[in-house]
Protein backbone atom coordinates (compact mmCIF):
# COMPACT_ATOMS: atom_id res chain seq x y z
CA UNK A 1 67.87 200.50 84.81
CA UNK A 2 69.51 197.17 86.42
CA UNK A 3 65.38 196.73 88.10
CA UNK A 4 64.58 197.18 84.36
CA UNK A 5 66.89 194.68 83.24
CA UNK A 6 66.23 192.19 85.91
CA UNK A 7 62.86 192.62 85.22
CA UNK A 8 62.98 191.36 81.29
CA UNK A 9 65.38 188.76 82.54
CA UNK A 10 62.46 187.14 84.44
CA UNK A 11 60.33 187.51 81.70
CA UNK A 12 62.09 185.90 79.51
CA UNK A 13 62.53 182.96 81.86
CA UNK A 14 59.40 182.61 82.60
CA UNK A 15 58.56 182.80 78.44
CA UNK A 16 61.10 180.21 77.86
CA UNK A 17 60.29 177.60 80.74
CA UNK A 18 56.29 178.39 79.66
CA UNK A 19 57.19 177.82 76.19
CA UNK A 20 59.48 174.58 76.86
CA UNK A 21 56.78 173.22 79.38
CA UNK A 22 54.31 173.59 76.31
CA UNK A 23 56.89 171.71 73.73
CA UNK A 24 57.23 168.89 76.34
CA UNK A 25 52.93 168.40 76.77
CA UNK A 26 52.79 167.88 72.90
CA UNK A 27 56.04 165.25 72.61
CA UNK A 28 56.14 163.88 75.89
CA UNK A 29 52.76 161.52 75.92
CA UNK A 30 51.59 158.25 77.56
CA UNK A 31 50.35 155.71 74.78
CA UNK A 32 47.47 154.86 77.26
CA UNK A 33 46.88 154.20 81.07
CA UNK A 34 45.65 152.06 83.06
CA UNK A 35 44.06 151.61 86.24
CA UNK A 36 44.86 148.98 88.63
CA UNK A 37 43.45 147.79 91.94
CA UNK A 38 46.34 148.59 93.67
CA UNK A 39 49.67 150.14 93.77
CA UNK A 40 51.66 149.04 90.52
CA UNK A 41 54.85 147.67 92.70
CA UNK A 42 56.25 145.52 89.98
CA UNK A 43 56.50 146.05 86.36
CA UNK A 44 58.60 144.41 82.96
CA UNK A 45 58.63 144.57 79.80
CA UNK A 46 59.27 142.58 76.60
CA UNK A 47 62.43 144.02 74.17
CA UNK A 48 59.81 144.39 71.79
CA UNK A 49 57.04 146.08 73.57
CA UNK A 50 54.59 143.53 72.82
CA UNK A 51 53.87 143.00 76.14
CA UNK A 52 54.10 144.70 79.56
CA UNK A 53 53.48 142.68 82.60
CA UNK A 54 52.85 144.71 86.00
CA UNK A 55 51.87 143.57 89.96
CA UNK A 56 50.07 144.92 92.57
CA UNK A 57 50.78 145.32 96.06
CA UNK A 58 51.98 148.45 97.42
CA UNK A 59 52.30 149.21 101.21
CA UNK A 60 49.27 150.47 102.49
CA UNK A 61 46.91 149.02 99.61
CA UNK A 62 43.91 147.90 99.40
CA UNK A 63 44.94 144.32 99.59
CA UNK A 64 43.86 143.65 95.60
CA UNK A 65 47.09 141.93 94.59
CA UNK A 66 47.26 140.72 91.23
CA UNK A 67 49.46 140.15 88.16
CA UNK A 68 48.37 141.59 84.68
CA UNK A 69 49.43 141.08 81.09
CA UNK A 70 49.13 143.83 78.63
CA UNK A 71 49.78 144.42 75.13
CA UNK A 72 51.24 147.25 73.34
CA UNK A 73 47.80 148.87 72.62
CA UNK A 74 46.61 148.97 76.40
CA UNK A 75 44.22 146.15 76.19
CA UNK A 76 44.22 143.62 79.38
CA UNK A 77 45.06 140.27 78.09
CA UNK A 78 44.58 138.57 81.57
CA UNK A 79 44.57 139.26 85.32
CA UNK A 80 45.28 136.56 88.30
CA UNK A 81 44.76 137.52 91.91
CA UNK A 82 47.55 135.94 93.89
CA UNK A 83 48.65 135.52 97.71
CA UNK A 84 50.07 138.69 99.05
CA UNK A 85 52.29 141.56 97.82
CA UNK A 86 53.89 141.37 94.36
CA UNK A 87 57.62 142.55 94.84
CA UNK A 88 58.96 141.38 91.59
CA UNK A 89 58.09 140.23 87.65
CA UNK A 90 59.61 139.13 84.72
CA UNK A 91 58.79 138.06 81.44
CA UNK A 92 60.62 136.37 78.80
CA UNK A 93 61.26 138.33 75.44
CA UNK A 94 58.40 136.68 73.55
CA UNK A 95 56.19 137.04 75.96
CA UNK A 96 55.44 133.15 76.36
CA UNK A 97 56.24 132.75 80.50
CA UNK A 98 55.86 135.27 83.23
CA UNK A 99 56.95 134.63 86.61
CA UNK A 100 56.00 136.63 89.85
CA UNK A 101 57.56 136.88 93.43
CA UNK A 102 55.34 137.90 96.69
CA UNK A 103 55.32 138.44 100.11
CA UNK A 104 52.45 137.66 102.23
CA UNK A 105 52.40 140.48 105.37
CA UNK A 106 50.74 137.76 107.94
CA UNK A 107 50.12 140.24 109.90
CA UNK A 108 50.01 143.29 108.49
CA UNK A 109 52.36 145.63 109.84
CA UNK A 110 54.88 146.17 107.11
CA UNK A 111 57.07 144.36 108.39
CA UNK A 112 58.72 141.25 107.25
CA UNK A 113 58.16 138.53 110.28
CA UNK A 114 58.71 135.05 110.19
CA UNK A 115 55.41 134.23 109.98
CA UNK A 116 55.08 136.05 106.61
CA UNK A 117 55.01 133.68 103.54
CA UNK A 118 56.12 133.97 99.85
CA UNK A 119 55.85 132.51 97.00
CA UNK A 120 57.07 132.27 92.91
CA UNK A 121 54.37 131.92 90.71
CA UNK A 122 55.14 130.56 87.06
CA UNK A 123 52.65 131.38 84.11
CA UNK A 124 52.01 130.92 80.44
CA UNK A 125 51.43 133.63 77.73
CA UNK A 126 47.44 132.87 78.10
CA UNK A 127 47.72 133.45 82.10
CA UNK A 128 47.09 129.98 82.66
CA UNK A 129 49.57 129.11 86.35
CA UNK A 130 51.70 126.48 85.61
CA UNK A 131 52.86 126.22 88.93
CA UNK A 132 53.78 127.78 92.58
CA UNK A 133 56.21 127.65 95.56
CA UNK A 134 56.12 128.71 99.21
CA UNK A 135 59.37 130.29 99.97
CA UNK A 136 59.64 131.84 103.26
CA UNK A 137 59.37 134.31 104.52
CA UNK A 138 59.35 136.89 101.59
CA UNK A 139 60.72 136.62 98.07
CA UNK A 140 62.64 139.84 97.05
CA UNK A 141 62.83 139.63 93.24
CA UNK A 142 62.58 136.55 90.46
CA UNK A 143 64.14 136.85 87.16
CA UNK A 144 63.91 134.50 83.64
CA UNK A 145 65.95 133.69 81.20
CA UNK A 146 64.97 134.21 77.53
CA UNK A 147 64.07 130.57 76.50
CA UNK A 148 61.91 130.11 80.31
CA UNK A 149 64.19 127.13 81.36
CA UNK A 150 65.69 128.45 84.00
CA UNK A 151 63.52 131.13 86.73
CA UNK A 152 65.67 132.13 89.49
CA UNK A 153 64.12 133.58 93.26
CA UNK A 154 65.41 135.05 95.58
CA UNK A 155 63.88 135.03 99.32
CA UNK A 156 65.56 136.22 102.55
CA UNK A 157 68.96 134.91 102.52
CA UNK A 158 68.10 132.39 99.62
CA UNK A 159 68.91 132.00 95.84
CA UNK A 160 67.18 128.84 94.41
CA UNK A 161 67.17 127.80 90.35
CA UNK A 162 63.69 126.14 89.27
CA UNK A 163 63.10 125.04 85.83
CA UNK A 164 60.37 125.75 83.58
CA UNK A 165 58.43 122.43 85.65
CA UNK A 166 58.74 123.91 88.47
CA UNK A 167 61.87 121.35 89.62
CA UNK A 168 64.53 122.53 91.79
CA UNK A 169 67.98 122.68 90.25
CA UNK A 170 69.93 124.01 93.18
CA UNK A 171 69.93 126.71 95.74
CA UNK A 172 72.69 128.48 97.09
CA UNK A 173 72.52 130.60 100.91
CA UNK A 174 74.55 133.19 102.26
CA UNK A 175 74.81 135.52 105.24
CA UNK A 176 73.17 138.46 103.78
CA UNK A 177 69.72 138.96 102.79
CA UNK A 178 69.55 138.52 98.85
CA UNK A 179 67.95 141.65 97.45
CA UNK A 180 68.51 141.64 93.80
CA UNK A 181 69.12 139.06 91.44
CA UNK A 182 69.32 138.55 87.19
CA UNK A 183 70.03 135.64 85.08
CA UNK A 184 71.58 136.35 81.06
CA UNK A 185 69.32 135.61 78.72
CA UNK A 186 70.85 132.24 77.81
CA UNK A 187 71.38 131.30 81.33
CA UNK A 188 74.45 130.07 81.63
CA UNK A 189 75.23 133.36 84.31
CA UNK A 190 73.13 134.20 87.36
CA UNK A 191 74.59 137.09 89.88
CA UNK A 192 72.85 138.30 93.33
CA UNK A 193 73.63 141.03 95.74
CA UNK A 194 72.69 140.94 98.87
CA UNK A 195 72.73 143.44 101.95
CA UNK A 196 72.55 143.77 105.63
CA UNK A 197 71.33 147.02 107.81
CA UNK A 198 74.56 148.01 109.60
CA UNK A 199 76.45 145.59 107.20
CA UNK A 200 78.27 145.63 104.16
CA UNK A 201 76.64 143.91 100.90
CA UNK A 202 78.19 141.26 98.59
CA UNK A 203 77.91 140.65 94.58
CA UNK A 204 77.93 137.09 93.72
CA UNK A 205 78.17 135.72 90.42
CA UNK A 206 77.30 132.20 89.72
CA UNK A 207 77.49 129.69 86.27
């Protein structure tokens, strides 16, 4: 009787997790897909959905590194092939500036040397650059705020503040590697952490 039972109980289960695997195939669906050259290793995307902007660059790749701007209904609006591995995007909530960090892997391994490069890349809505900046040896993620005026990078133990010419404000170092960054969306607050293997990490907030 309890094999019996134990039986049924498994059948049951195995109706129900069928059943709910079923239920989640018809709700759960991707609008669309696309395929990229490369590893997707950076994506953002507008409050509204209008537009999604993604980068390439994932370890290992193929090497096709490249930012793209989509719309809501999958269609490519542009694509520009840039310098080495995209680690980081942004885009501001109407969609009218997109910025981009990399890292260039000199040579190849993976590993972040000082002979690596990276740069911030500024564009418009139509994917035209408006400008770029070496900023060595690797820049770890870039963030906007909403009106574009202020674009803020960080690389290695760096945190600089360009405006929407491509001018630097000011840039601010400390001990620790700067891994993280994000700006509010009227830019009057920027915060950073930062990390160190073996080490403790550190918030900093900045106006």
């Amino acid at each position: 009787m309890k094999f019996r039972n134990l039986l049924i109980g498994i059948l049951l289960v195995g109706i129900f997790v069928n059943v709910g695997v079923v239920f989640g195939e018809d709700v759960v669906k991707p609008e669309w897909a696309y395929h990229l050259g490369d590893w997707a290793s950076a994506i953002s995307i507008t409050p509204d959905g209008k537009y999604i902007v993604a980068g390439t660059g994932g370890y290992g790749g193929n090497g096709d590194y490249k930012v793209y701007l989509f719309n809501n209904k999958g269609n490519l609006q542009w694509s520009y092939k840039i310098d080495g591995k995209v680690e980081s995007v942004a885009i501001t909530p109407d969609g009218k500036y997109i910025v981009a960090g990399t890292w260039f892997d000199k040579n190849g391994n993976n590993h972040r040397d000082s002979e690596d490069y990276g740069k911030v890349y500024l564009f418009n809505k139509d994917g035209n650059l408006l400008w770029s900046r070496n900023l060595n040896p690797t820049v770890y993620d870039v963030s906007i705020s909403s009106d574009g005026k202020y674009i803020v990078v960080a690389y290695s133990n760096k945190l600089s503040v360009f405006d929407t010419k491509g001018n630097l404000l000011w840039s601010y170092e400390t001990y620790r590697w700067i891994y993280s960054i994000s700006i509010t969306p009227d830019g009057k607050y920027i915060v950073a952490g930062t990390g160190s293997t073996g080490d403790y990490g550190r918030v900093y907030l900045f106006d």
